[in-house]
N, C-alpha and C. Protein backbone atom coordinates (compact mmCIF):
# COMPACT_ATOMS: atom_id res chain seq x y z
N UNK A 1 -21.64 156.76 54.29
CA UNK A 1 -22.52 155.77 53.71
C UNK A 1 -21.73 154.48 53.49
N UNK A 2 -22.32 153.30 53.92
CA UNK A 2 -21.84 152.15 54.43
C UNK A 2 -21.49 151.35 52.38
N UNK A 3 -20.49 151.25 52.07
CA UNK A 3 -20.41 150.43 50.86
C UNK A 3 -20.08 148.61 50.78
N UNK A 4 -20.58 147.64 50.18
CA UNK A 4 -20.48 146.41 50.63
C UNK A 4 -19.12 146.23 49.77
N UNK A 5 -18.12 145.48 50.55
CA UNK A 5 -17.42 145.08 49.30
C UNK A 5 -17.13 143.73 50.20
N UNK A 6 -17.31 142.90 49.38
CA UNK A 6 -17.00 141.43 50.26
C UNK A 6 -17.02 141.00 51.22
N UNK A 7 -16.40 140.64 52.37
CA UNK A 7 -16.92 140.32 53.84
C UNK A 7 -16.50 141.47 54.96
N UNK A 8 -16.21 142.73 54.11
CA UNK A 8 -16.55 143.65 55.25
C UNK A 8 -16.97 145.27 54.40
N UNK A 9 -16.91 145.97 55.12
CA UNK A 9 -17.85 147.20 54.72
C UNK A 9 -16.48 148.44 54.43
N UNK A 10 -17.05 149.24 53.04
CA UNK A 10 -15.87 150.31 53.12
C UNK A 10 -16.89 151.62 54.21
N UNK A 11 -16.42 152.58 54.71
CA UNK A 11 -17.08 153.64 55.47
C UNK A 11 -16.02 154.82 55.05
N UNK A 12 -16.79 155.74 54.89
CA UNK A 12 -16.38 157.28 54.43
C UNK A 12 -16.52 157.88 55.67
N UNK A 13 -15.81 158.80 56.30
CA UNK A 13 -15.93 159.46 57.40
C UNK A 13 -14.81 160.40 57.39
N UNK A 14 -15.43 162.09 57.38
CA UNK A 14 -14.67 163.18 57.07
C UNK A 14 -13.70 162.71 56.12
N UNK A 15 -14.46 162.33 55.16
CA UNK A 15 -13.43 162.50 53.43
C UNK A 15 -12.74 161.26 53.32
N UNK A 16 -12.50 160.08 54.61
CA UNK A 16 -11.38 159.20 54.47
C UNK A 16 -11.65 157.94 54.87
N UNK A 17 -11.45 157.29 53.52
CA UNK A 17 -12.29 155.90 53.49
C UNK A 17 -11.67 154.82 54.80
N UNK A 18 -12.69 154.12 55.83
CA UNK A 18 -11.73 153.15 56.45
C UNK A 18 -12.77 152.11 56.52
N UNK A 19 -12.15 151.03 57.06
CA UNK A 19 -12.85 149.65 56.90
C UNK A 19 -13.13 148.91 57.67
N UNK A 20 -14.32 148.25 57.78
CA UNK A 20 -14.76 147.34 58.75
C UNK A 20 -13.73 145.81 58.40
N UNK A 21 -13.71 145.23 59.73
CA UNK A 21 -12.71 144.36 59.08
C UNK A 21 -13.15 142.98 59.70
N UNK A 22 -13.86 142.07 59.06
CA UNK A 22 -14.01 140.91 58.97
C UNK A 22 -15.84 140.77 58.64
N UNK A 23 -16.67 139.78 58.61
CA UNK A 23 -17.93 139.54 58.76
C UNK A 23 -18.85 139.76 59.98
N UNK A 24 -18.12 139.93 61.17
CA UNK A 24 -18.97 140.07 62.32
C UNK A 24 -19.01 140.95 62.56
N UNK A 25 -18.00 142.17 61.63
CA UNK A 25 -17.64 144.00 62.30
C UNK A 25 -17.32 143.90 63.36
N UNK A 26 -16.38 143.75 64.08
CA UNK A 26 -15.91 143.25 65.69
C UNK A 26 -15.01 144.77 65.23
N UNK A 27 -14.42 144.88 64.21
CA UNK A 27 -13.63 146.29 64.50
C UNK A 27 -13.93 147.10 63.26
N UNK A 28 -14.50 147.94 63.27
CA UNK A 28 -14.88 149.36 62.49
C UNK A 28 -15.05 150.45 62.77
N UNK A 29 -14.09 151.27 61.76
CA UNK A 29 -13.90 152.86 61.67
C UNK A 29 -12.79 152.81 62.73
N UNK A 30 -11.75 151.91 62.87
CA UNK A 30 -10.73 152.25 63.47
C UNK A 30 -11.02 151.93 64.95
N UNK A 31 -12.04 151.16 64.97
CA UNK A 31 -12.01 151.17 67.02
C UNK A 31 -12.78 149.19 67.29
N UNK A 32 -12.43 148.95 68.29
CA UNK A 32 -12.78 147.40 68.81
C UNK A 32 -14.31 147.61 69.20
N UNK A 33 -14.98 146.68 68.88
CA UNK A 33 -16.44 146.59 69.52
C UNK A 33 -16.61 145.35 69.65
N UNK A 34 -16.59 145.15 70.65
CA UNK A 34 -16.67 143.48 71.35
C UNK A 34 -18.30 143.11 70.69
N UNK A 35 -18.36 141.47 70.42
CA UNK A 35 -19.47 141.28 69.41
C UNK A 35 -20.56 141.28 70.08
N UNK A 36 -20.83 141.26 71.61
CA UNK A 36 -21.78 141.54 71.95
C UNK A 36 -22.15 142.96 72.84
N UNK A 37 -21.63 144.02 72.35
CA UNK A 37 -21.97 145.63 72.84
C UNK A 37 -22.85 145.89 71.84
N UNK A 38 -23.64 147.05 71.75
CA UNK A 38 -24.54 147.59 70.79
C UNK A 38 -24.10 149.19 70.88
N UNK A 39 -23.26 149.18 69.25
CA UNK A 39 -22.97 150.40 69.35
C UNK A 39 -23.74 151.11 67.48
N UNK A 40 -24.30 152.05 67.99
CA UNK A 40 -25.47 152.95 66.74
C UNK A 40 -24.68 154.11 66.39
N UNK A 41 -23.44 154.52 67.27
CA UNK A 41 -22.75 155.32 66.37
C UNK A 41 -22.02 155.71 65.59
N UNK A 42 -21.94 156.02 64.33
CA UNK A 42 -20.72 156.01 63.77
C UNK A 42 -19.95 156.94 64.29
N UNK A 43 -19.70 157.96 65.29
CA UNK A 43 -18.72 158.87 65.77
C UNK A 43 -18.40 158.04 66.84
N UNK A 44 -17.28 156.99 66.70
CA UNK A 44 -16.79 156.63 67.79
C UNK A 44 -14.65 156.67 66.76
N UNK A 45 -14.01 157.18 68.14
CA UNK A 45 -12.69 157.65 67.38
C UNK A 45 -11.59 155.95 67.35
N UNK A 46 -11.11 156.69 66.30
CA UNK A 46 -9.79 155.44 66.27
C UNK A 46 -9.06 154.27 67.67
N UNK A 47 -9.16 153.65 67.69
CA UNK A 47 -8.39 153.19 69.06
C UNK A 47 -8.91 152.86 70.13
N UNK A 48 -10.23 153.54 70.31
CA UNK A 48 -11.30 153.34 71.30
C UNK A 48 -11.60 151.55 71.26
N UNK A 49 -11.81 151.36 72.55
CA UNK A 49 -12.19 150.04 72.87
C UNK A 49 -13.89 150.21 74.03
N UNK A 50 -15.00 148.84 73.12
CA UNK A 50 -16.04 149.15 73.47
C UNK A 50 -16.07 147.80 73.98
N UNK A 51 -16.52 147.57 75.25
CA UNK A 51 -16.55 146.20 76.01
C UNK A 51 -17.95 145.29 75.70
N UNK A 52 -18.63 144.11 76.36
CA UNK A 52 -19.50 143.63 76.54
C UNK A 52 -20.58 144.11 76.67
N UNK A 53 -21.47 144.05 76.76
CA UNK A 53 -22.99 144.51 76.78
C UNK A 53 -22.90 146.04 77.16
N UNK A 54 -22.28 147.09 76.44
CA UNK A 54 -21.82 148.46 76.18
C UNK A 54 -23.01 148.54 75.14
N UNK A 55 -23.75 149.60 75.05
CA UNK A 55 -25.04 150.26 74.75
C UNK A 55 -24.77 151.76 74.54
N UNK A 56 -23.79 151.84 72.85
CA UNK A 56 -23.93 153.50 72.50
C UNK A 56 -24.63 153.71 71.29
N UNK A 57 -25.68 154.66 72.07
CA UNK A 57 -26.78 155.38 71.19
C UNK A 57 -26.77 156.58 69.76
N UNK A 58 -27.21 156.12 69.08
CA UNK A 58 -26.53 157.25 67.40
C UNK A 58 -25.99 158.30 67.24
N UNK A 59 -26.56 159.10 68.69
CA UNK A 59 -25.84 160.70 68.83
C UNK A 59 -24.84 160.86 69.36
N UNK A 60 -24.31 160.16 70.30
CA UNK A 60 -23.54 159.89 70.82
C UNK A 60 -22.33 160.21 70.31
N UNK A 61 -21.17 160.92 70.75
CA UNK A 61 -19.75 160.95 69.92
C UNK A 61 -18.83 160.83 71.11
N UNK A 62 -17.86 160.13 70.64
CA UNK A 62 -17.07 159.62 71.29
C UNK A 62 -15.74 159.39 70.44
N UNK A 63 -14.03 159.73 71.50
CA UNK A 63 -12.68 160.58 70.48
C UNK A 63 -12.28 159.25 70.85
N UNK A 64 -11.00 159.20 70.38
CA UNK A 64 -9.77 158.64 70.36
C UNK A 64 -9.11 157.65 72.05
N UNK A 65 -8.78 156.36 71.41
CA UNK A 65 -8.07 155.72 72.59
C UNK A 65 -9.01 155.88 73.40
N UNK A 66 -10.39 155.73 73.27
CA UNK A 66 -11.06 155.78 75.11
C UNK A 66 -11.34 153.83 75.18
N UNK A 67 -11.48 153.66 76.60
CA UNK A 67 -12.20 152.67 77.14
C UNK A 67 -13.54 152.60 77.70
N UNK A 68 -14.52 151.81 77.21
CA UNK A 68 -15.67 151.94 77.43
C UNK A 68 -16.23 150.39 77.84
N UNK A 69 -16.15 150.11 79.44
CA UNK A 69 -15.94 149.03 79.88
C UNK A 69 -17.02 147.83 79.87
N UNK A 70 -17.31 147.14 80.23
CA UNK A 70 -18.70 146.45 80.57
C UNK A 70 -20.13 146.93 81.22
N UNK A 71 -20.96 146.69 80.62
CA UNK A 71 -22.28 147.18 81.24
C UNK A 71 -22.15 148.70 81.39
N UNK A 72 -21.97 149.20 79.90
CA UNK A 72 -22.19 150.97 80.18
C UNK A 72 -22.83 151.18 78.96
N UNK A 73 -23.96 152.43 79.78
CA UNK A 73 -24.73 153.14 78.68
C UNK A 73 -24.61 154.40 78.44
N UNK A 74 -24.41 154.99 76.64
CA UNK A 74 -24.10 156.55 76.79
C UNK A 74 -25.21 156.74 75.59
N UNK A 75 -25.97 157.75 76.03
CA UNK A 75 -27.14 158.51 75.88
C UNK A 75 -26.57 159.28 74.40
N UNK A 76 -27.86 159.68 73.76
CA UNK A 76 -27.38 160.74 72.48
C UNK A 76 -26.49 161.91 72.08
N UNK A 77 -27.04 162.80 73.63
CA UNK A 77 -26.55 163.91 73.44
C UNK A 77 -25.53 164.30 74.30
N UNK A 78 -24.42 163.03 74.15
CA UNK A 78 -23.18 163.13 75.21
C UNK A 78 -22.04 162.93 73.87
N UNK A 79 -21.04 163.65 75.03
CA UNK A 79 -19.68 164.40 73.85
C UNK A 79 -18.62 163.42 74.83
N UNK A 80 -17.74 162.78 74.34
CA UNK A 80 -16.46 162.16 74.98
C UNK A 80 -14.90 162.27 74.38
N UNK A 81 -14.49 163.04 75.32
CA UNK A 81 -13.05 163.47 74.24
C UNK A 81 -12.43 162.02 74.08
N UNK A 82 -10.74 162.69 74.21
CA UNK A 82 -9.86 161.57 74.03
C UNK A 82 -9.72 161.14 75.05
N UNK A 83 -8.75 159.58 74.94
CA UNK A 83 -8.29 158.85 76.19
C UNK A 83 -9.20 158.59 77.73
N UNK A 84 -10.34 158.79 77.39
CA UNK A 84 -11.45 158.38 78.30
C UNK A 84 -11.63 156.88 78.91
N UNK A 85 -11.57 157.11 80.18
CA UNK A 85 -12.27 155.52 80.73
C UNK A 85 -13.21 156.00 81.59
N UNK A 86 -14.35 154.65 81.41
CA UNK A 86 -15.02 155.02 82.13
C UNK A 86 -15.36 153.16 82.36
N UNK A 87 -15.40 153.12 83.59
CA UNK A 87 -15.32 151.59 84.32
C UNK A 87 -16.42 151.41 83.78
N UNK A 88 -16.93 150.04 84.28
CA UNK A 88 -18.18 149.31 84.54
C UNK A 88 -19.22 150.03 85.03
N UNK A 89 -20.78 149.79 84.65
CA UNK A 89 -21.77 150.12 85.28
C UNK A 89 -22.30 151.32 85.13
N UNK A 90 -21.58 152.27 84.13
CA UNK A 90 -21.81 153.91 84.14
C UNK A 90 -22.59 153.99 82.95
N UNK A 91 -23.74 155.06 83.43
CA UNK A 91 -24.82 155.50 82.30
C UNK A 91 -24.14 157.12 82.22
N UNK A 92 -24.21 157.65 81.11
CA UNK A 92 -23.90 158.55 80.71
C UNK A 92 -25.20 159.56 79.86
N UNK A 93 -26.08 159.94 80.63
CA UNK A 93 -27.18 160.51 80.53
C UNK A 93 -27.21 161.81 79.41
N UNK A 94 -27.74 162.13 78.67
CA UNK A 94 -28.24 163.50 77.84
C UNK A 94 -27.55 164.68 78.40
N UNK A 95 -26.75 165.68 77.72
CA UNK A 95 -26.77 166.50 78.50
C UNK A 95 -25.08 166.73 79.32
N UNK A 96 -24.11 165.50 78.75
CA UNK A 96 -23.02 165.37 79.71
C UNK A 96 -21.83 165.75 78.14
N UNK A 97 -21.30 166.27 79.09
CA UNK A 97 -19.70 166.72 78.30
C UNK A 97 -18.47 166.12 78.79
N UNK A 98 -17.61 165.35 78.70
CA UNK A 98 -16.54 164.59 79.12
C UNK A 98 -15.24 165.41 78.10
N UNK A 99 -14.57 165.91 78.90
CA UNK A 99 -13.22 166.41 78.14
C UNK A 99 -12.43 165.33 77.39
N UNK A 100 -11.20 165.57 77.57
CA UNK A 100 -9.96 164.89 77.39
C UNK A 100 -9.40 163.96 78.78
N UNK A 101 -8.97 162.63 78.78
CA UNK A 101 -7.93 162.45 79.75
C UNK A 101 -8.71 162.28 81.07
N UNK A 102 -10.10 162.15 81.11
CA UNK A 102 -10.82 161.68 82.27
C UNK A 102 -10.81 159.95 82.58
N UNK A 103 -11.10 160.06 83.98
CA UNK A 103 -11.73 158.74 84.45
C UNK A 103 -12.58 158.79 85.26
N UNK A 104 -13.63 157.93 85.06
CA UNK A 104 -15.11 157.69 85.70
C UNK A 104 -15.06 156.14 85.87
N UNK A 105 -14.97 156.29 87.59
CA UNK A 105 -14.83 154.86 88.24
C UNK A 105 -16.37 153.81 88.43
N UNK A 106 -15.96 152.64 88.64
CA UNK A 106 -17.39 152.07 88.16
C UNK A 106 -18.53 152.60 89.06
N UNK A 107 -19.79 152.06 88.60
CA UNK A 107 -20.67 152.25 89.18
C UNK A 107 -21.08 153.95 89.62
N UNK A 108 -20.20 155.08 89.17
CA UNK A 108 -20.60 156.57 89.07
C UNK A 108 -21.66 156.87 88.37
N UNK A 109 -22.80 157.25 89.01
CA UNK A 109 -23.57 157.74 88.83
C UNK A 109 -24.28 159.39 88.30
N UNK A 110 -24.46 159.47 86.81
CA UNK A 110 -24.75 160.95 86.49
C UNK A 110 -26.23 161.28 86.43
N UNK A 111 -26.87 162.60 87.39
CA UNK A 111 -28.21 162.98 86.89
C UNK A 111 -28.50 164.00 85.66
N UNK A 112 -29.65 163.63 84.85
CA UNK A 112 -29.78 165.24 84.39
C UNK A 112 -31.01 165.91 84.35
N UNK A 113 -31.77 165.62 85.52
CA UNK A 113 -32.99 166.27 85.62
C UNK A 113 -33.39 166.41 87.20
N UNK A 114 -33.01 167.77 87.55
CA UNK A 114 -33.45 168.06 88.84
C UNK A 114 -34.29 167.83 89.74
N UNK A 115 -35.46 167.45 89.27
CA UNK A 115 -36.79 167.40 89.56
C UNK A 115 -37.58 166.08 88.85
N UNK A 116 -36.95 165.16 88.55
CA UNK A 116 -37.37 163.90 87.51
C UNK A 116 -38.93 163.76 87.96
N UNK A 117 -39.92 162.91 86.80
CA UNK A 117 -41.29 162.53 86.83
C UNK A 117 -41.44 161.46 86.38
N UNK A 118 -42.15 160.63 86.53
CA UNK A 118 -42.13 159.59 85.17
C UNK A 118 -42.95 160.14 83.97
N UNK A 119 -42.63 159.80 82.76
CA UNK A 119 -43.05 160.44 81.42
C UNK A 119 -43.26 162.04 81.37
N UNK A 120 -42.27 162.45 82.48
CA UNK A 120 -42.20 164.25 82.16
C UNK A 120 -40.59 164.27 81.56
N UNK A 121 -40.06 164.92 80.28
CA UNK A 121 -39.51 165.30 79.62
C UNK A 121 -39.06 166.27 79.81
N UNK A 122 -37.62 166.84 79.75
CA UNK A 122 -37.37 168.43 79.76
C UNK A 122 -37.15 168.53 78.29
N UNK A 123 -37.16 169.67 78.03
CA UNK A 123 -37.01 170.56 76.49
C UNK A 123 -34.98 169.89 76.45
N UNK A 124 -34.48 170.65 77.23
CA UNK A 124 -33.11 170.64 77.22
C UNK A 124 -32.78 170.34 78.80
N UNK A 125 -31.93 169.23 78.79
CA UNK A 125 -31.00 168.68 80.06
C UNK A 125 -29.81 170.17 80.35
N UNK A 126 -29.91 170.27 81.44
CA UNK A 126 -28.49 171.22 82.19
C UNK A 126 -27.31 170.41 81.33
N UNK A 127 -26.45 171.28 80.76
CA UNK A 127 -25.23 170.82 80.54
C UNK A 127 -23.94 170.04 82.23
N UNK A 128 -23.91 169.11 82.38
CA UNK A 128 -22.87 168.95 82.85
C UNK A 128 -21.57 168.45 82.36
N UNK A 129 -20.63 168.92 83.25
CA UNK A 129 -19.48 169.14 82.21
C UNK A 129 -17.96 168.41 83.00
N UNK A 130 -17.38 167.45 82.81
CA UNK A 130 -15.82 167.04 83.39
C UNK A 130 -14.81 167.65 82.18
N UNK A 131 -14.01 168.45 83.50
CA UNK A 131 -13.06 168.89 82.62
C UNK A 131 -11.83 168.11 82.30
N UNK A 132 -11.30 168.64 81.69
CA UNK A 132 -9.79 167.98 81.42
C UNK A 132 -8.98 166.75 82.50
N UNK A 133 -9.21 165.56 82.70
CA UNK A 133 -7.94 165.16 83.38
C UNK A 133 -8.54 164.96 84.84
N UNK A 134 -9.84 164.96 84.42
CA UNK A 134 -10.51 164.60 86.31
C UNK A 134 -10.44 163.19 86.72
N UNK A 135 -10.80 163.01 88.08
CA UNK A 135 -11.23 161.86 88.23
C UNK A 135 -12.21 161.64 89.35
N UNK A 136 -12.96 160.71 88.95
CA UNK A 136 -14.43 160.41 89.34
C UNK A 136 -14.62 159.07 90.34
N UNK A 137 -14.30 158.93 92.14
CA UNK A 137 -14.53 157.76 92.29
C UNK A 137 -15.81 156.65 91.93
N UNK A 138 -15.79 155.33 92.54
CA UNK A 138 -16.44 154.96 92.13
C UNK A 138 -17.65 155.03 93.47
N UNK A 139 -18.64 154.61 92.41
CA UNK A 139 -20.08 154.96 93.10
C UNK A 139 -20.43 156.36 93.38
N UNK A 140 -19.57 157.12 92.98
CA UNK A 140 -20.23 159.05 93.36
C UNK A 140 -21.18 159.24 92.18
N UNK A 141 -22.36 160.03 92.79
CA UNK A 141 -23.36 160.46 92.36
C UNK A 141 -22.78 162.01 92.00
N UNK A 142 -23.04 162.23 90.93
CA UNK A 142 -22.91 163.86 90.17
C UNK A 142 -24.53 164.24 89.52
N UNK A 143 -24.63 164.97 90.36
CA UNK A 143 -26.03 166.05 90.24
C UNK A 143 -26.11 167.05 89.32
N UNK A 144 -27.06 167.32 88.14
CA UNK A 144 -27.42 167.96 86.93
C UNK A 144 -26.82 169.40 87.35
N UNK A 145 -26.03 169.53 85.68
CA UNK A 145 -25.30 170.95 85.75
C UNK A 145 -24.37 171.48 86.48
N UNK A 146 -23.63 170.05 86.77
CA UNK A 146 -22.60 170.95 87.37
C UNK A 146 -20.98 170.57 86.90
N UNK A 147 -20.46 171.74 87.41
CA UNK A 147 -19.15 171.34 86.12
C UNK A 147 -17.65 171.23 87.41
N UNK A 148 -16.95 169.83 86.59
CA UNK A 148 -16.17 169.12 87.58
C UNK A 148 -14.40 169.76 87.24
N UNK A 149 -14.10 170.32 87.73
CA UNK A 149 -12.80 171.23 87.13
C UNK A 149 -11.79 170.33 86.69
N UNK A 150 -10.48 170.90 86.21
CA UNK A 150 -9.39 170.23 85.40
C UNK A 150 -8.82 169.55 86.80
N UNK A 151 -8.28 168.61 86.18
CA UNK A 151 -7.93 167.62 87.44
C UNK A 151 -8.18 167.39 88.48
N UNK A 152 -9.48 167.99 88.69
CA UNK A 152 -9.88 167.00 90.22
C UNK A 152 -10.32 165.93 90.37
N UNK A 153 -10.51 165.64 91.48
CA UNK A 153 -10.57 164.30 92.14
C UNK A 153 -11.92 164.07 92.53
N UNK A 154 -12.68 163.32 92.73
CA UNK A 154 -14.09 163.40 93.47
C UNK A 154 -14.05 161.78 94.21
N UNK A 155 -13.90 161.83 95.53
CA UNK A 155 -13.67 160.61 96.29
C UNK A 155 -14.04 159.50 96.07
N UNK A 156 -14.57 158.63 95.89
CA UNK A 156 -15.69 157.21 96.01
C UNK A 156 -16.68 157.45 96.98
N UNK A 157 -17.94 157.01 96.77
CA UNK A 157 -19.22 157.48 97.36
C UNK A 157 -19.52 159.01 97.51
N UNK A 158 -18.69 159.72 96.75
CA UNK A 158 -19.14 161.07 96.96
C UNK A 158 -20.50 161.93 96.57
N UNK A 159 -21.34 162.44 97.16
CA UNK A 159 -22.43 163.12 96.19
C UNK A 159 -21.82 164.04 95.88
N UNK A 160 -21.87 164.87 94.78
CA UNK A 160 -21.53 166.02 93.95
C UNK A 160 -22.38 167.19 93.73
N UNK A 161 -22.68 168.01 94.99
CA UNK A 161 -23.89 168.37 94.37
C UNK A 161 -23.84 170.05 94.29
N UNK A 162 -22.36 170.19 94.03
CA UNK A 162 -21.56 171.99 93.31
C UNK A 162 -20.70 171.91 92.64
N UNK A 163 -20.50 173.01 91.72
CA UNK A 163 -19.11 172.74 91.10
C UNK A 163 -18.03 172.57 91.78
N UNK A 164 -17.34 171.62 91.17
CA UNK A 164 -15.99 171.71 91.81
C UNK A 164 -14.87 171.97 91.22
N UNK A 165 -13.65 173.03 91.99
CA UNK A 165 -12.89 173.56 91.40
C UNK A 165 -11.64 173.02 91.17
N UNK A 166 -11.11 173.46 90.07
CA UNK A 166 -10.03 172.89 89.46
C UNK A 166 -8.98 172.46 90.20
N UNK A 167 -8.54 171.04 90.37
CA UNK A 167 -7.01 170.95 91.12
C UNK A 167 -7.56 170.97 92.85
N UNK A 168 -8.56 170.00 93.29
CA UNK A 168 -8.93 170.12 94.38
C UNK A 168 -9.29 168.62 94.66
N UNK A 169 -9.44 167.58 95.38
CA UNK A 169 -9.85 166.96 95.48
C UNK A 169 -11.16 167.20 96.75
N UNK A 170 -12.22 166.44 96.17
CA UNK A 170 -13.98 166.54 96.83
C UNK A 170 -13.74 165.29 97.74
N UNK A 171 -14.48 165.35 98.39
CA UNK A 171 -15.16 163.80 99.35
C UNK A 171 -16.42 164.34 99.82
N UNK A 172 -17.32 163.36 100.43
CA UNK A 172 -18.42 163.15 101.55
C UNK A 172 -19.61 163.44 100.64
N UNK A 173 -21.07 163.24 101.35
CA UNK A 173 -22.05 163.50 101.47
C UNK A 173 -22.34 164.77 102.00
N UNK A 174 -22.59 166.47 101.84
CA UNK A 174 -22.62 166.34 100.37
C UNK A 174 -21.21 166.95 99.72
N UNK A 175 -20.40 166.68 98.67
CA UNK A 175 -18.87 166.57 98.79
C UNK A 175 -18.40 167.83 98.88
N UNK A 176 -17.00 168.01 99.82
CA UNK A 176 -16.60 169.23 100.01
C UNK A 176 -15.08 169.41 100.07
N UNK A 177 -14.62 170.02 99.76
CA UNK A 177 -12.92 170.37 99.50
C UNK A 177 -12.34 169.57 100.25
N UNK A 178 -11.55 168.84 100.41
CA UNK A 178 -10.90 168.50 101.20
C UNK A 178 -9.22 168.79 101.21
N UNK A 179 -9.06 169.24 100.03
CA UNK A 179 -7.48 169.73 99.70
C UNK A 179 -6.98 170.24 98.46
N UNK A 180 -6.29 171.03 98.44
CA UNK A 180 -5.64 171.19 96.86
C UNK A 180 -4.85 170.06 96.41
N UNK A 181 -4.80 169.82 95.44
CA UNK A 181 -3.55 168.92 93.94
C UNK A 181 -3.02 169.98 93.52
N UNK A 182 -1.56 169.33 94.14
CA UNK A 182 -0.40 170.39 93.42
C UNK A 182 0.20 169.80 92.25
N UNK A 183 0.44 168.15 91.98
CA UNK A 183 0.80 167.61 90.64
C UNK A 183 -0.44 167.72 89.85
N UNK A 184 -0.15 167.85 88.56
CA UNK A 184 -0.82 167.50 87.85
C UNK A 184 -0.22 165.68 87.05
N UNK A 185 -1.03 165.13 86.68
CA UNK A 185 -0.74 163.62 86.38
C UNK A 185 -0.90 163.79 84.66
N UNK A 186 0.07 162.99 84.47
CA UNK A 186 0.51 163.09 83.07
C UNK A 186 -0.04 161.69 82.46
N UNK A 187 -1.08 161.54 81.41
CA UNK A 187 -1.52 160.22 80.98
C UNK A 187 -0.58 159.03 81.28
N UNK A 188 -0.29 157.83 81.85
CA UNK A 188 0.69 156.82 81.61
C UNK A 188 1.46 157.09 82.22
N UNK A 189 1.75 157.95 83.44
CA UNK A 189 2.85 157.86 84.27
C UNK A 189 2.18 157.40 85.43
N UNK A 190 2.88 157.32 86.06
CA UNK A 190 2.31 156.73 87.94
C UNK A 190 2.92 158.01 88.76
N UNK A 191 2.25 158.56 89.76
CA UNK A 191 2.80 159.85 90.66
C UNK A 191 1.72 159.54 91.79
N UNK A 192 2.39 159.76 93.30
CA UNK A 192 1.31 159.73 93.94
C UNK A 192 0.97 161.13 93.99
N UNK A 193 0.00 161.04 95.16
CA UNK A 193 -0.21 162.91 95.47
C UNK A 193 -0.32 163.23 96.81
């Protein structure tokens, strides 16, 4: 519960008071929100940076140190660990689970309704799920319910339309193994593969 004290706001969150800091709230609860993003949640983690016309919705939770770039929208019932980026242009639909240590390149595209209608509703979206430490080129389409393993790769322009297994990198239309990853990549280092 939001308390006024002079030109910025005290906030309680899990037991521990922190502070909005100035009149415009450009930074509260520990994370940057550029003054023109629209962000409704208070579960966004320490360190996180929220860009320009960025659009996060109340349910929404979102961890520690992520980047959340220009022109991105994340839906209610999406979970975002730590150290997350996710470029430009990405909607993050109902229904999506983002681990730890991912990247989602711009313009990636997520579904969560198999069979979409206009004004038809599902009860519950398929869980889809990136695991630990993936990465997502840009412009690949990922198709409802399916879960993207610990460190893989998924090409640029790729459709996604099976799980893919851990430590593999995907490509093509519709995307298919193209090799194992024998490094695993360590946040902040550079390694090729």
């Amino acid at each position: 519960m939001p308390v006024k004290q002079g030109n910025s706001r005290l906030h309680v969150r899990a037991g521990n008071p922190v502070v909005s800091l100035g009149p415009k709230g450009r930074k509260r609860a520990g994370y940057f929100k550029h003054p023109r993003s629209i962000v409704e949640s208070d579960d966004i983690g320490k360190g996180t940076r929220i860009w320009a016309f960025a659009h996060v919705l109340s349910g929404a939770k979102i961890g520690m140190d992520c980047n959340i770039c220009d022109h991105t929208f994340i839906e209610n019932d999406v979970i975002v660990g730590d150290r997350v980026t996710i470029k430009c242009g990405v909607q993050l639909w109902d229904g999506l689970l983002v681990e730890d240590d991912v990247f989602i390149g711009p313009n990636v595209t997520f579904t969560n309704d198999p069979y979409p209608r206009s004004k038809v509703y599902l009860e519950k979206y398929p869980l889809t799920v990136l695991e630990e430490g993936c990465s997502i080129g840009a412009n690949a389409t990922i198709l409802p319910g399916i879960r993207i393993g610990r460190y893989a790769i998924v090409g640029a322009g790729s459709v996604v339309t099976k799980d893919v297994p851990a430590y593999t990198l995907v490509a093509g239309c519709p995307a298919q193994v193209r090799r194992k990853i024998k490094k695993i990549v360590s946040p902040g280092k550079a390694v090729r593969h």
